[in-house]
Protein backbone atom coordinates (compact mmCIF):
# COMPACT_ATOMS: atom_id res chain seq x y z
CA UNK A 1 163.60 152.11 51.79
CA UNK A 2 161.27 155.37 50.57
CA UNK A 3 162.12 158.49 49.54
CA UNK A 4 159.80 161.66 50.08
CA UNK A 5 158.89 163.12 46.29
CA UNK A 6 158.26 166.61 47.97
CA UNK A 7 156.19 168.02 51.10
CA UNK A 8 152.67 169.04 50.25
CA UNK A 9 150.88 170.56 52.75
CA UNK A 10 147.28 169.68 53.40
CA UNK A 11 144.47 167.54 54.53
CA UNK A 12 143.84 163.75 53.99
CA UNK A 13 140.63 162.47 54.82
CA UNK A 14 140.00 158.75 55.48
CA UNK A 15 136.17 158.72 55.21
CA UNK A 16 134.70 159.36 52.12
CA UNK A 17 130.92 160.93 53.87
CA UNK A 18 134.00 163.77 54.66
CA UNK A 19 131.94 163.85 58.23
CA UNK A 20 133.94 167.00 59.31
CA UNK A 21 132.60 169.14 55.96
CA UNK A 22 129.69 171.26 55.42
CA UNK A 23 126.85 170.34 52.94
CA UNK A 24 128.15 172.70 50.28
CA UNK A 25 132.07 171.84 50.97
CA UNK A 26 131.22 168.26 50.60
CA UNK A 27 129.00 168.92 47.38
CA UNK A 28 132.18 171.06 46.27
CA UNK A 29 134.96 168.22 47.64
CA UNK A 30 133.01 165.62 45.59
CA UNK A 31 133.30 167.77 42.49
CA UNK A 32 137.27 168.23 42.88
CA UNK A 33 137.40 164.40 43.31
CA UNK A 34 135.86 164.04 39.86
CA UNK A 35 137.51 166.49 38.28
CA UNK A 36 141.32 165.20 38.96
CA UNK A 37 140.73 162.29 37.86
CA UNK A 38 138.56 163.19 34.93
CA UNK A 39 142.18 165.53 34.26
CA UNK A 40 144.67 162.44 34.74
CA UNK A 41 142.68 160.59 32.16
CA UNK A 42 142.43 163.30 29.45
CA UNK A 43 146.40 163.24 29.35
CA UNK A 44 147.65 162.10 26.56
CA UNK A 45 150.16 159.72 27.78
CA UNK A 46 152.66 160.14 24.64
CA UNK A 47 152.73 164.09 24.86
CA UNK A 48 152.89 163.90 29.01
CA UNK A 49 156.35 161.08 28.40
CA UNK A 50 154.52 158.20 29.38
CA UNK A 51 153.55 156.19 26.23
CA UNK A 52 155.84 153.42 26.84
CA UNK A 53 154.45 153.18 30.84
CA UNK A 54 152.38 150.12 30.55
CA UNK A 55 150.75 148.15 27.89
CA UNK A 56 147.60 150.00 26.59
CA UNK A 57 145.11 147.20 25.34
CA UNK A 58 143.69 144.49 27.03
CA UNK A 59 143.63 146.16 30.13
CA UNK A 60 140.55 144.57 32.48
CA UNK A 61 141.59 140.79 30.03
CA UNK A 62 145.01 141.19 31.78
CA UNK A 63 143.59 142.14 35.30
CA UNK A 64 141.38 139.21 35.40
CA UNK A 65 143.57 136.67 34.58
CA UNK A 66 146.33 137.89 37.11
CA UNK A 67 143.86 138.49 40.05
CA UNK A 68 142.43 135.36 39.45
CA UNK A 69 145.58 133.41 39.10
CA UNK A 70 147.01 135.26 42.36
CA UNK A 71 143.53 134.26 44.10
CA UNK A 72 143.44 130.87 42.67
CA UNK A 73 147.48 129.54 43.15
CA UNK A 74 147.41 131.07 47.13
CA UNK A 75 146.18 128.09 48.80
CA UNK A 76 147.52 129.54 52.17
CA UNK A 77 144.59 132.31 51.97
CA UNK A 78 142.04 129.14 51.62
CA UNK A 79 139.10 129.14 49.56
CA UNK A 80 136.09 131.74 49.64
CA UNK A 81 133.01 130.23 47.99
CA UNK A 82 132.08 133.57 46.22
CA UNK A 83 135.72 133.90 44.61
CA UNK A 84 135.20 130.58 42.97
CA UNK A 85 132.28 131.64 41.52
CA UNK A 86 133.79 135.12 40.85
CA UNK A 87 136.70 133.54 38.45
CA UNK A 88 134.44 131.60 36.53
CA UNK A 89 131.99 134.45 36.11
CA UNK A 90 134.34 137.00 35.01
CA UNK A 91 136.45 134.49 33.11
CA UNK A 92 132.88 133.96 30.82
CA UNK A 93 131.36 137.37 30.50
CA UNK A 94 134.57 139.65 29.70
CA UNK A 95 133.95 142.03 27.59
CA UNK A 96 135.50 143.62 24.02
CA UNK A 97 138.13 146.02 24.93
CA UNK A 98 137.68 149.55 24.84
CA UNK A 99 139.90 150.56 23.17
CA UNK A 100 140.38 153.33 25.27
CA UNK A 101 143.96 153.98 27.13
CA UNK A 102 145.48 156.47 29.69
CA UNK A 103 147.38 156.65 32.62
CA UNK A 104 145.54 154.80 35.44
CA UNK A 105 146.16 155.24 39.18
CA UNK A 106 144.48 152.47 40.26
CA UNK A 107 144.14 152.88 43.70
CA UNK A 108 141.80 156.02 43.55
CA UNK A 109 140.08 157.18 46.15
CA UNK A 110 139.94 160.30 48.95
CA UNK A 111 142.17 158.94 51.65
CA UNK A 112 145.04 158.73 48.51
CA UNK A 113 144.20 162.38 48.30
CA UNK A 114 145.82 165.54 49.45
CA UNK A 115 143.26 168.65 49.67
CA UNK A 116 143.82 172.00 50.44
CA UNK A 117 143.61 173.21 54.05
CA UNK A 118 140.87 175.80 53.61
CA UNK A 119 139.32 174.68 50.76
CA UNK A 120 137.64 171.91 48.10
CA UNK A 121 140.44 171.87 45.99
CA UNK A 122 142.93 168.25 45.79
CA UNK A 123 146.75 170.04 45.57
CA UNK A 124 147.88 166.17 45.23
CA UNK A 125 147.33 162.59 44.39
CA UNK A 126 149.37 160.12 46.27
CA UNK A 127 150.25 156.03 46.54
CA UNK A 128 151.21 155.81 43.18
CA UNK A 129 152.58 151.95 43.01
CA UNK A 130 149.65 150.65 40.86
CA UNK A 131 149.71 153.16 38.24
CA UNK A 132 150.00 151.65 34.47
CA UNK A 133 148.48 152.40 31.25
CA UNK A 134 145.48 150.96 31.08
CA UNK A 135 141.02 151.54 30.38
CA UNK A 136 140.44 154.77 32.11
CA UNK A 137 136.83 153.45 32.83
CA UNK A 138 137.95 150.62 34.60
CA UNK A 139 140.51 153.02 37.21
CA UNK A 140 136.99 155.95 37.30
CA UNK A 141 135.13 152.45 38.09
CA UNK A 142 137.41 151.26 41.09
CA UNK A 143 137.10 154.85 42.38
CA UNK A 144 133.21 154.81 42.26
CA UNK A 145 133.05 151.18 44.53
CA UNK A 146 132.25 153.81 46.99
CA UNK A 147 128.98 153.91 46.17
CA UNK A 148 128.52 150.01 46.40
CA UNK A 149 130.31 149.57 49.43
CA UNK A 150 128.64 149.70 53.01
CA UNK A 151 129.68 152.87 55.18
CA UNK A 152 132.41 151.32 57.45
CA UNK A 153 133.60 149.38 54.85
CA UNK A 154 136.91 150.81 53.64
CA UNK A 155 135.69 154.35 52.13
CA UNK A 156 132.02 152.66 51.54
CA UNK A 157 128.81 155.07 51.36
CA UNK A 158 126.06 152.54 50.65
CA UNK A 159 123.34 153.38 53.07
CA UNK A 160 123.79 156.78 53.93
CA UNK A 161 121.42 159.64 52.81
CA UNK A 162 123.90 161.18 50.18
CA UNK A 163 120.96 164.00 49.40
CA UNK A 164 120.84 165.20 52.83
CA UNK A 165 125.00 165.39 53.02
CA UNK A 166 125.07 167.03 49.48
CA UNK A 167 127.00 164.49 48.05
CA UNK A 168 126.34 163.78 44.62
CA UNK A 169 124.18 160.47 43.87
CA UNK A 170 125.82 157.51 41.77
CA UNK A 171 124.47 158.44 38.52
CA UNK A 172 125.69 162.07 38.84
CA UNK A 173 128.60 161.25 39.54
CA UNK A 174 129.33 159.24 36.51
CA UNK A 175 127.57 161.83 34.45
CA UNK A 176 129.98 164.57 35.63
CA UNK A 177 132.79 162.30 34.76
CA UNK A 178 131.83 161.67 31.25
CA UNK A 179 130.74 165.28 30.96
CA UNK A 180 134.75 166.41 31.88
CA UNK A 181 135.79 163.18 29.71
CA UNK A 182 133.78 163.65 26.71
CA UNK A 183 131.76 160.58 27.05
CA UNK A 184 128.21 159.09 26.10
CA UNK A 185 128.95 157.15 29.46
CA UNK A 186 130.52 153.70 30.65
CA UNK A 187 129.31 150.56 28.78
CA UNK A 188 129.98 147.44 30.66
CA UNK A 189 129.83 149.50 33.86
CA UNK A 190 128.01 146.66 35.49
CA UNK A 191 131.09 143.95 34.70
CA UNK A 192 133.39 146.84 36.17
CA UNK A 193 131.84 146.89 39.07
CA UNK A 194 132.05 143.18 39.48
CA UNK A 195 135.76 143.16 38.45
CA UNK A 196 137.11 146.30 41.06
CA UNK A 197 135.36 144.59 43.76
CA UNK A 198 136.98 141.22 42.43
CA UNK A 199 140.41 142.99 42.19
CA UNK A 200 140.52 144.71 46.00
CA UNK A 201 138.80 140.93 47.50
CA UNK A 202 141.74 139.16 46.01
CA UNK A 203 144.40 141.51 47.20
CA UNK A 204 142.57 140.82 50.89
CA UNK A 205 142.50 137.19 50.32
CA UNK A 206 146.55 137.70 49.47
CA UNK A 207 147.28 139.69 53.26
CA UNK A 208 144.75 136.49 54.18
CA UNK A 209 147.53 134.43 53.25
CA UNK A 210 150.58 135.69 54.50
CA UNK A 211 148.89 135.95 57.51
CA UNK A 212 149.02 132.42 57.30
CA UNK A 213 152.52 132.11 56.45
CA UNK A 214 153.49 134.87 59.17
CA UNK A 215 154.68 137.26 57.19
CA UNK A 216 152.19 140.06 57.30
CA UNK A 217 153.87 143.64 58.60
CA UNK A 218 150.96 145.48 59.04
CA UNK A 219 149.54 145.90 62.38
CA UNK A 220 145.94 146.09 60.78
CA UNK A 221 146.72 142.99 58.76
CA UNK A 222 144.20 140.97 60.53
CA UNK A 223 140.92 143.17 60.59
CA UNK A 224 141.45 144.22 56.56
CA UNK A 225 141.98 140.57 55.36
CA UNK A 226 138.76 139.67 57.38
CA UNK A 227 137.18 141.74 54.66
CA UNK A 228 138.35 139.40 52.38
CA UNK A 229 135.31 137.47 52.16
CA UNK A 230 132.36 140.20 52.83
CA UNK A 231 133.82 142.35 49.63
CA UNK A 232 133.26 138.86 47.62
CA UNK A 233 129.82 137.92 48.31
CA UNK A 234 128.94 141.83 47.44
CA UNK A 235 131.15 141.28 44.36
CA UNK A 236 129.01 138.04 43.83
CA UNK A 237 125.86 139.69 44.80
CA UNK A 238 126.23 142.62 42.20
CA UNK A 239 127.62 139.80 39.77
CA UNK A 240 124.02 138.24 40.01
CA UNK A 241 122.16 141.56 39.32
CA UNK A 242 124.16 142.65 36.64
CA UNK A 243 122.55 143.60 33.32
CA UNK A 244 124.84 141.61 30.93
């Protein structure tokens, strides 16, 4: 079943270097990234209708223990040596809660996008299923994995020369985001990390499984649960550098 909300015309790019923009275009695409989802989480979700849309507290506590119970009770998946290690870590270093709340997308990134045809603008968000109430910094934080993640890995950049293709460097990027949010910045932004590359591992390591059981749809099923295990060893890895 699906229904279609309404028909937006535009582009959708599935590679976040946008390889078919100019310099300037990408500089500019970058910055309309940011700013939509810098506007989805100044909403206030009581005056937009949505205060009763999710729990706000306890967001990234909550995440954690589902991920890692989905992760840990799958036994048809298997085990993954840096996942392991990943529960326990997270488990042990979670930190206070923000206190912070707004309407999350959590699945954030360019190819869930809709952009104008002729210019740097995003006329729509789409793939909406994760959405809850929840820590804005954690949903900015799953969005910036981009800059973690190897180019050819889902919509990874790490390893390209972002100065030459005018895209905006890590650190500007968050800056821009607190600057449209009203921010000092991200504490914990090294845990986040850790966590959104946890998260998207263990919903690999679930296709991983019905694999397994046969019951994966997807004709791609294969070749994006074999990522399974390279996302957690950079989780791991980024786990082992962080500055806790």
């Amino acid at each position: 079943p699906f229904y279609v909300m309404d028909m937006v015309p535009g582009r959708i790019v599935w590679d976040a270097s946008f390889p078919d923009t100019g310099r300037e275009q990408r500089a500019a695409h970058f910055a309309a990234m940011n700013a939509t989802i810098a506007q989805l989480h100044n909403y206030d979700p009581e005056a937009i209708g949505l205060g009763d849309y999710g729990k706000p507290t306890a967001f990234v506590e909550r995440q954690v223990a589902r991920w890692s119970k989905q992760y840990l009770t799958d036994l048809d998946g298997g085990r993954i040596p840096a996942m392991d290690k990943l529960v326990d870590w997270l488990g042990k270093h979670l930190p206070p809660d923000s206190g912070r709340s707004s309407v999350v997308h959590g699945d954030y990134r360019c190819d869930n996008m809709i952009f104008w045809p002729d210019r740097p603008e995003v006329r729509a968000v789409l793939d909406w299923e994760l959405s809850t109430l929840g820590d804005p910094a954690a949903d900015f934080t799953y969005h910036l994995m981009m800059y973690r993640m190897p180019a050819g890995m889902f919509t990874g950049l790490k390893g390209l020369d972002l100065e030459a293709l005018g895209i905006p460097s890590e650190d500007e990027y968050v800056a821009a985001y607190c600057r449209r949010t009203g921010r000092d910045g991200l504490p914990h932004l090294d845990y986040l990390i850790v966590f959104v590359l946890f998260r998207i591992a263990a919903v690999l390591h679930g296709i991983r499984g019905r694999l397994a059981r046969g019951s994966a749809s997807s004709a791609h099923a294969e070749a994006t649960a074999a990522q399974a295990e390279p996302l957690a060893e950079l989780a791991w890895a980024e786990a082992q550098k962080a500055a806790l």
